[in-house]
Protein backbone atom coordinates (compact mmCIF):
# COMPACT_ATOMS: atom_id res chain seq x y z
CA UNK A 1 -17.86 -0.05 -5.27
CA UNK A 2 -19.72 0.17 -8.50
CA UNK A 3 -21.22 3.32 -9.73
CA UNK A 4 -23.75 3.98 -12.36
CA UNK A 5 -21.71 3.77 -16.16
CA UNK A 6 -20.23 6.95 -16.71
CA UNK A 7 -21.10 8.49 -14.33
CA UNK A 8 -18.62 11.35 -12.82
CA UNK A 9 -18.69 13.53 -9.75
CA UNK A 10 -17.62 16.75 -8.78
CA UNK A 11 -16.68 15.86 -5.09
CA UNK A 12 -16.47 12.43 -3.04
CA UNK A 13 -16.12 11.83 0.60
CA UNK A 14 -14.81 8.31 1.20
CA UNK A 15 -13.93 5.95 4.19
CA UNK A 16 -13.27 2.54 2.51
CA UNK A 17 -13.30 -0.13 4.88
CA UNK A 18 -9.91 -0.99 6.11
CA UNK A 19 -8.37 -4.71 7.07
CA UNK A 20 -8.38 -7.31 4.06
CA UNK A 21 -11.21 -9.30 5.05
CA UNK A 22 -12.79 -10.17 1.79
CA UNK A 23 -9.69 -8.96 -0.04
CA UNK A 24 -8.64 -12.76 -1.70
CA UNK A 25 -8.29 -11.60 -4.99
CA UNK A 26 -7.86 -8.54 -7.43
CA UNK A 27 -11.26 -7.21 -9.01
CA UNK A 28 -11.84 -7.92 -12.39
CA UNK A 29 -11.72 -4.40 -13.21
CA UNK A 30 -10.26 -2.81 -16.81
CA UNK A 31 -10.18 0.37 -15.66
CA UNK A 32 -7.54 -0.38 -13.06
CA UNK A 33 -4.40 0.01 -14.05
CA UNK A 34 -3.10 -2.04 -10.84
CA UNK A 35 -3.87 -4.91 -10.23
CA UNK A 36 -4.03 -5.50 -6.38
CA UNK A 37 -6.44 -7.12 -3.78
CA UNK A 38 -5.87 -4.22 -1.64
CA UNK A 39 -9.58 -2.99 -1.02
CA UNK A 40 -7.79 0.94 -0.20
CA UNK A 41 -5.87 0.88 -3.06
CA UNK A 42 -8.78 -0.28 -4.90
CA UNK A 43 -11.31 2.33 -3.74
CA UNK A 44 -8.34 5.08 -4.50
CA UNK A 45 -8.24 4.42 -8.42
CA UNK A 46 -12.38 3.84 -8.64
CA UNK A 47 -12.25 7.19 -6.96
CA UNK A 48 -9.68 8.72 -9.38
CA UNK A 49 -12.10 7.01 -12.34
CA UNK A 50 -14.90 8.84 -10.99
CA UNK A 51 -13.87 12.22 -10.24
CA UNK A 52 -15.09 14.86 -13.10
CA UNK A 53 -12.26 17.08 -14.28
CA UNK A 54 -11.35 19.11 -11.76
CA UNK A 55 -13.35 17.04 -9.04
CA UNK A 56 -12.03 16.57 -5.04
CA UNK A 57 -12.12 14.23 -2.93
CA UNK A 58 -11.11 13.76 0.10
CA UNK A 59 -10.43 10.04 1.72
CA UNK A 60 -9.84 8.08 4.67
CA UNK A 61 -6.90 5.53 4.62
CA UNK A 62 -4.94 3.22 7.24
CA UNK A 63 -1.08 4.51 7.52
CA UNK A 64 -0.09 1.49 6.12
CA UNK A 65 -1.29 2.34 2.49
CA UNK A 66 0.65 5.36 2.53
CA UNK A 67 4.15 3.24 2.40
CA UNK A 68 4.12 -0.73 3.17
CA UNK A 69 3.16 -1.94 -0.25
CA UNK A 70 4.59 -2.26 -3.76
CA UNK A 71 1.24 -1.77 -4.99
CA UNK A 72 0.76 1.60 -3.11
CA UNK A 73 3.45 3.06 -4.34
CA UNK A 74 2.38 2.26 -7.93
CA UNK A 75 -1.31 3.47 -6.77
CA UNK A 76 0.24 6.92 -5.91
CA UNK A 77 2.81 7.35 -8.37
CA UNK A 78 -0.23 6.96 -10.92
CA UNK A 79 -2.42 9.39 -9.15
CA UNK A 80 0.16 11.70 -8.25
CA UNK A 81 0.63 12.23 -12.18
CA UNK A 82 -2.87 12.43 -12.68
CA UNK A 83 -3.84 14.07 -9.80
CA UNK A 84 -3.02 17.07 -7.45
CA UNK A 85 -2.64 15.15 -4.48
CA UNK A 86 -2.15 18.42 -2.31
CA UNK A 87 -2.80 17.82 1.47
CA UNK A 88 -2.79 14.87 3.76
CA UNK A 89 -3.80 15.18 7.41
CA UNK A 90 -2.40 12.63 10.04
CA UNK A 91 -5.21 11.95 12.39
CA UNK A 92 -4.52 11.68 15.73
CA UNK A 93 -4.17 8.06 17.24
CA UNK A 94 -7.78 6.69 18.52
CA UNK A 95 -9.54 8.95 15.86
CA UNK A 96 -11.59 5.72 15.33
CA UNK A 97 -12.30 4.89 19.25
CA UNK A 98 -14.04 2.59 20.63
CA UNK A 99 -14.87 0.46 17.12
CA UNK A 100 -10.69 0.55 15.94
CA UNK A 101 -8.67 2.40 18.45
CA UNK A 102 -5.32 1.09 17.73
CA UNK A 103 -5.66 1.98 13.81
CA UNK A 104 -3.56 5.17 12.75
CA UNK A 105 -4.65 6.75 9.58
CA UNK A 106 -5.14 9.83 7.31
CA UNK A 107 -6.87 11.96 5.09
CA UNK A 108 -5.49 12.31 1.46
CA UNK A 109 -6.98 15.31 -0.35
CA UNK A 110 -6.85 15.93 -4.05
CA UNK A 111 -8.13 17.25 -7.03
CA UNK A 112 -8.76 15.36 -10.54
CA UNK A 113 -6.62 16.56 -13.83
CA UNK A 114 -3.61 18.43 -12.31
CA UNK A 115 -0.73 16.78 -11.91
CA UNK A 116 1.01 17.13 -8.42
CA UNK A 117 3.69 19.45 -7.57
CA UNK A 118 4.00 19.91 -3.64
CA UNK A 119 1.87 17.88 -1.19
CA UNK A 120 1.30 19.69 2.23
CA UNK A 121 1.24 17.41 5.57
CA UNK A 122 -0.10 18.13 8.75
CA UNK A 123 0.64 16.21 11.89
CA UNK A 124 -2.29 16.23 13.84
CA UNK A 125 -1.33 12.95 16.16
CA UNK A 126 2.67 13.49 17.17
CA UNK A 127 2.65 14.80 21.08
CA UNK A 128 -1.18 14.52 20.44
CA UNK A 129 -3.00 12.57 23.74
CA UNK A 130 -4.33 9.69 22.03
CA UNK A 131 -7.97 9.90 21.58
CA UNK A 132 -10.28 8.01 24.02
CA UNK A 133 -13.96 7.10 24.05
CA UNK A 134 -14.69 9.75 27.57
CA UNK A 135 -12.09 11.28 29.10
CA UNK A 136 -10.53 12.84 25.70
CA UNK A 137 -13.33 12.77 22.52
CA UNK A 138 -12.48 13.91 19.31
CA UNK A 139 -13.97 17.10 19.03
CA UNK A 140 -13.34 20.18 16.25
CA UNK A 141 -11.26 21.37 18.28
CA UNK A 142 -8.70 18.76 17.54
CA UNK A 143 -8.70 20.36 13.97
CA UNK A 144 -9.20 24.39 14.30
CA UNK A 145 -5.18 24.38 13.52
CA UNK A 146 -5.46 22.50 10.20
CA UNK A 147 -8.63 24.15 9.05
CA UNK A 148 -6.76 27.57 8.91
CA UNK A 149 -3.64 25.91 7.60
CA UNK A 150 -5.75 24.29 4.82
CA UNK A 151 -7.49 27.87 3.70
CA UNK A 152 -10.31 28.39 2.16
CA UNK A 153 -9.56 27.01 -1.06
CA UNK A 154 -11.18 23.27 -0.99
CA UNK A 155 -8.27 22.46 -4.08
CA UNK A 156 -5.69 23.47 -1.34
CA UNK A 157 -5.13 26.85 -3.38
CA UNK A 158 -3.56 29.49 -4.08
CA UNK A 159 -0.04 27.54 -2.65
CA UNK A 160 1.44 30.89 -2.11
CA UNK A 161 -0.90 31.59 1.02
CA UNK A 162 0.12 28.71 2.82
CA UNK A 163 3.38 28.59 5.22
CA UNK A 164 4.92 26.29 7.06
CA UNK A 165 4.45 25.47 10.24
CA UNK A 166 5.41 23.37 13.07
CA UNK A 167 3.17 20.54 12.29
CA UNK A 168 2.33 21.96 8.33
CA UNK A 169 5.15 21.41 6.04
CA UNK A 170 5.43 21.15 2.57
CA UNK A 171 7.11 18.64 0.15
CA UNK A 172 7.85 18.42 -3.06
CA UNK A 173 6.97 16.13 -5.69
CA UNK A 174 11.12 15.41 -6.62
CA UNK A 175 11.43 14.87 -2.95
CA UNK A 176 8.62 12.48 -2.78
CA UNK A 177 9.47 10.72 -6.11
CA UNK A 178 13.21 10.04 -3.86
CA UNK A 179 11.45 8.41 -1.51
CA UNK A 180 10.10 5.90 -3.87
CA UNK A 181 6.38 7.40 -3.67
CA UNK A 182 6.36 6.37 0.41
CA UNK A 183 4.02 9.24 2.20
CA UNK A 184 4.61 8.34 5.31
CA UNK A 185 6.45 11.28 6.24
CA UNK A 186 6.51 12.76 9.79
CA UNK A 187 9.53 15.21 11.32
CA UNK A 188 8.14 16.28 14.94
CA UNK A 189 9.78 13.52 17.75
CA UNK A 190 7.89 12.02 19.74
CA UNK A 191 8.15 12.98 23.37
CA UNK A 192 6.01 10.43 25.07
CA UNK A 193 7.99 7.37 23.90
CA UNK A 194 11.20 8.95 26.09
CA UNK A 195 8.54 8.63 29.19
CA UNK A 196 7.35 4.94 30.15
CA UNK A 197 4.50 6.18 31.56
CA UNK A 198 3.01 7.45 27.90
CA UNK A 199 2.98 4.60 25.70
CA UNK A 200 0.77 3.08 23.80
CA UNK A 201 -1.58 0.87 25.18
CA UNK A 202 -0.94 -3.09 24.85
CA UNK A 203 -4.22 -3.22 23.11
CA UNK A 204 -3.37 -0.37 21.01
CA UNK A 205 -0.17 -1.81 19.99
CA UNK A 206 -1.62 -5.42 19.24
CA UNK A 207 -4.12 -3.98 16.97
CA UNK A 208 -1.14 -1.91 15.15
CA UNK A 209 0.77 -5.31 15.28
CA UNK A 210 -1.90 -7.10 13.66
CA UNK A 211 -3.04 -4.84 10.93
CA UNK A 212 0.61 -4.44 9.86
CA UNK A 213 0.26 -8.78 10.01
CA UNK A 214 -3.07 -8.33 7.46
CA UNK A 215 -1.21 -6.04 5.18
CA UNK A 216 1.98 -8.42 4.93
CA UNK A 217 -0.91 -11.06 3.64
CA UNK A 218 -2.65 -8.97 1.57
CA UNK A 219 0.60 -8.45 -0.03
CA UNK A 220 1.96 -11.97 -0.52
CA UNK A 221 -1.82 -12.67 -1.82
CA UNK A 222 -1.28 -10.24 -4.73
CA UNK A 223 1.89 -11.58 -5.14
CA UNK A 224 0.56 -15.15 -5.38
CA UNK A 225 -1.75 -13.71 -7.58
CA UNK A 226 0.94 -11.99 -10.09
CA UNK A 227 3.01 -15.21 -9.97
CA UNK A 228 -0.40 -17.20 -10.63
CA UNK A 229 -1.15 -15.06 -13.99
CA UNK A 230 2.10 -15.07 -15.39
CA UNK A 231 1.89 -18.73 -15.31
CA UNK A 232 -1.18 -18.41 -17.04
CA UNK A 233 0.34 -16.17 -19.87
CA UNK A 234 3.44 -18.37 -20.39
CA UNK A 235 0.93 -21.10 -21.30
């Protein structure tokens, strides 16, 4: 996760590796301002230290590190002042089929140097079949709806010529900051859970089940951690 020193890029396309295996301990790292063993959270503020001024980037991350941890709230907060954090897309369930079907996440779009006033969400997975390795792919088609939502702007711009739509809506950053910085925001019900025939698979909901098991971890870990280094201090 190192790059060459001072080095800064106009755009980066990222899909850190999700789970916490290997995550037993913040990186040593001064130019984090949290201190977490969360690998996502980590990759989100090397990202933010690498992006020239007015840089994208666009990244992959589990739902879970939109809302679950104390640290990812302190992540975003951070970025969302430094950053436009303008659009995320909810993938559709089984986007990751057949290597993590289970696994719901997202893609967070923003832009370095402008702080953020409105972030735009699309809900690509609610009353979406889940995706599956043959009998329903992932295919573009799955995203001709967000691509024309989205514009042509890659910064998400001008905000004016974006509306709301069923599955696009826009929130703003007072709204956001009343949540507590948690971006796991959806509105559209989901039909298939009032019909026993269209839930989740058991497999699908074990690996859910698990990964929110590897985040609670991850998060007593850092806590251990904190706990561990103010002991240290008070030396």
């Amino acid at each position: 996760m190192q790059s060459p020193k001072n080095t800064r890029y106009n755009c980066v396309l990222t899909n850190p590796p999700f789970g916490t295996k290997g995550a037993n301990q913040a990186p040593t790292r001064d130019d984090f301002t949290v201190s977490t063993s969360n690998k996502q959270l980590n990759f989100i503020q090397h990202v933010m230290n690498i992006l020239k001024p007015g840089g994208k980037t666009a990244i992959v991350l589990p739902d879970n590190v939109l809302f679950e941890e104390h640290a990812a709230r302190d992540v975003f907060g951070i970025l969302m002042e430094d950053c436009d954090l303008h659009t995320i897309l909810r993938l559709p369930r089984g986007t990751f089929t057949p290597y993590s079907p289970g696994v719901k996440a997202n893609v967070v779009f923003f832009a370095n140097g402008l702080k953020t006033e409105n972030i735009w969400i699309y809900d690509a997975r609610t009353n979406i079949p889940s995706i599956t390795k043959k009998e329903r792919p992932l295919t573009p088609e799955h995203f001709k709806d967000f691509e024309e939502c989205f514009g042509n702007d890659p910064n998400g711009h001008p905000r004016k010529a974006r509306e709301e739509t069923e599955r696009f809506r826009c929130f703003g950053r007072e709204e956001i900051k009343k949540r507590n910085n948690n971006l796991d925001i959806f509105w559209l019900k989901e039909e298939s859970l009032d019909d026993s025939n269209e839930l989740p698979e058991p497999g699908d909901l074990a690996t859910e089940t698990a990964e929110h098991l590897r985040v609670a971890l991850a998060e007593l870990n850092d806590l251990i951690l904190e706990l561990k280094s103010k002991g240290k201090d008070s030396e």
